[in-house]
Protein backbone atom coordinates (compact mmCIF):
# COMPACT_ATOMS: atom_id res chain seq x y z
CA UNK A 1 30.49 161.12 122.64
CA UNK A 2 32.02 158.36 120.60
CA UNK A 3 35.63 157.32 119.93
CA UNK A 4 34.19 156.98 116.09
CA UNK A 5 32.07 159.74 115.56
CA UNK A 6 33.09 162.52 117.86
CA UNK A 7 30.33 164.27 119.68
CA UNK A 8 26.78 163.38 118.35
CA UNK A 9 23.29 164.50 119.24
CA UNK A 10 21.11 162.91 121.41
CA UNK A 11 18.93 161.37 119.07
CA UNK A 12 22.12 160.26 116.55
CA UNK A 13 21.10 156.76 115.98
CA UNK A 14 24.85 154.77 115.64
CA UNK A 15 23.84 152.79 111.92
CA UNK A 16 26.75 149.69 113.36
CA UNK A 17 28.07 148.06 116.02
CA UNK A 18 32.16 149.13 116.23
CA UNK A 19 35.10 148.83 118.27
CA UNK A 20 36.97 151.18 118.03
CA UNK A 21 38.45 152.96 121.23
CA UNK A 22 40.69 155.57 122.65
CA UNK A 23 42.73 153.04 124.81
CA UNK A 24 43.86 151.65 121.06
CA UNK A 25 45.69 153.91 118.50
CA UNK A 26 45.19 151.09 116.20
CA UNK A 27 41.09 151.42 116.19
CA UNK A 28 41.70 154.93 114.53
CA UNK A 29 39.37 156.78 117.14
CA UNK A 30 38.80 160.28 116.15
CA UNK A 31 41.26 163.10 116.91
CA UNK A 32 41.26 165.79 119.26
CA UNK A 33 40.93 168.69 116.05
CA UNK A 34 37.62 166.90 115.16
CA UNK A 35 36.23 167.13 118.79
CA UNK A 36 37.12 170.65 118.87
CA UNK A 37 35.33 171.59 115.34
CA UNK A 38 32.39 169.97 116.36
CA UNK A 39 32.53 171.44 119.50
CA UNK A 40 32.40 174.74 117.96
CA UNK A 41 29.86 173.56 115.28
CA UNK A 42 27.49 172.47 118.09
CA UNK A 43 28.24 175.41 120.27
CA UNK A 44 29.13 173.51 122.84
CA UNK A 45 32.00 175.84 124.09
CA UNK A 46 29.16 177.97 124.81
CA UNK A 47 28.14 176.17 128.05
CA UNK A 48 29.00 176.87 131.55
CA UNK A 49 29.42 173.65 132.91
CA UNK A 50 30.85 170.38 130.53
CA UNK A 51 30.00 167.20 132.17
CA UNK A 52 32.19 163.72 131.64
CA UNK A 53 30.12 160.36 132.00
CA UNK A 54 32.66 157.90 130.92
CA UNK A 55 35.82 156.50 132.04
CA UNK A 56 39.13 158.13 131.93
CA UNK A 57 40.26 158.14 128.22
CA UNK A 58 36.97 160.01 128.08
CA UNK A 59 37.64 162.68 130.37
CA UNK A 60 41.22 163.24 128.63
CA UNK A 61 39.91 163.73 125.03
CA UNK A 62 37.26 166.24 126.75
CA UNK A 63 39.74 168.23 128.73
CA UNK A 64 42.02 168.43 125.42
CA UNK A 65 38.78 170.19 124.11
CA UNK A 66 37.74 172.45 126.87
CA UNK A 67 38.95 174.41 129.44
CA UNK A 68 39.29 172.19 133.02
CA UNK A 69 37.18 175.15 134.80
CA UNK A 70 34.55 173.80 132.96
CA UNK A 71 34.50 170.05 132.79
CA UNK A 72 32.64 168.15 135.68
CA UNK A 73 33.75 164.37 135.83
CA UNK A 74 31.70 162.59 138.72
CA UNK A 75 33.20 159.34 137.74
CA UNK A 76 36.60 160.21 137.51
CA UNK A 77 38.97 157.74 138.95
CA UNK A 78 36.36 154.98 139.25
CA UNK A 79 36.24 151.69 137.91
CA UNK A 80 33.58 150.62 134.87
CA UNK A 81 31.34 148.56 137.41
CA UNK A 82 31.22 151.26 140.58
CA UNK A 83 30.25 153.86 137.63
CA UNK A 84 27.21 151.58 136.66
CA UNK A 85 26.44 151.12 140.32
CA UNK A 86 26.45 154.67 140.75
CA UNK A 87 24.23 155.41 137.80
CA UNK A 88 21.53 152.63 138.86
CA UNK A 89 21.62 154.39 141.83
CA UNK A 90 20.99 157.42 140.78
CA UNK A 91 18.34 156.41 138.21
CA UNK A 92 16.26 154.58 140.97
């Protein structure tokens, strides 16, 4: 997921470094109608279970695109370096 391009694939290989994000209006981050179209493009309202890695400007544009019994956002609530922590944990 990316506040420029929406939702990507896996192996979507970002051609630039940017900054744009959805804490700034100003950045022009994508809108909530293009997550939903490629949502439905990717047939990702087809899944069960929508999990959230990110922060929680992340987990708002995802619950403005699917339904809250769905989403899954382990991080929710915590600060950028605890979520690291946690995933270096859970890597190792």
């Amino acid at each position: 997921m990316s506040a420029k391009y929406g939702f990507v694939d896996p192996d979507f290989i970002i051609p630039e470094n940017y900054n744009v994000t959805f804490k700034d209006p100003k950045t022009n981050p994508v809108k909530v109608e293009l997550f939903r179209k490629q949502a439905e493009e990717m047939r990702l309202n087809e899944y069960d279970k929508i999990v959230v890695l990110g922060g929680k400007e992340y987990i708002n544009v995802v619950a403005k695109v699917f339904p809250a019994s769905k989403l899954i956002a382990p991080f929710k609530g915590l600060p950028l370096g605890k979520m690291m922590q946690t995933i270096k944990k859970a890597i190792s």
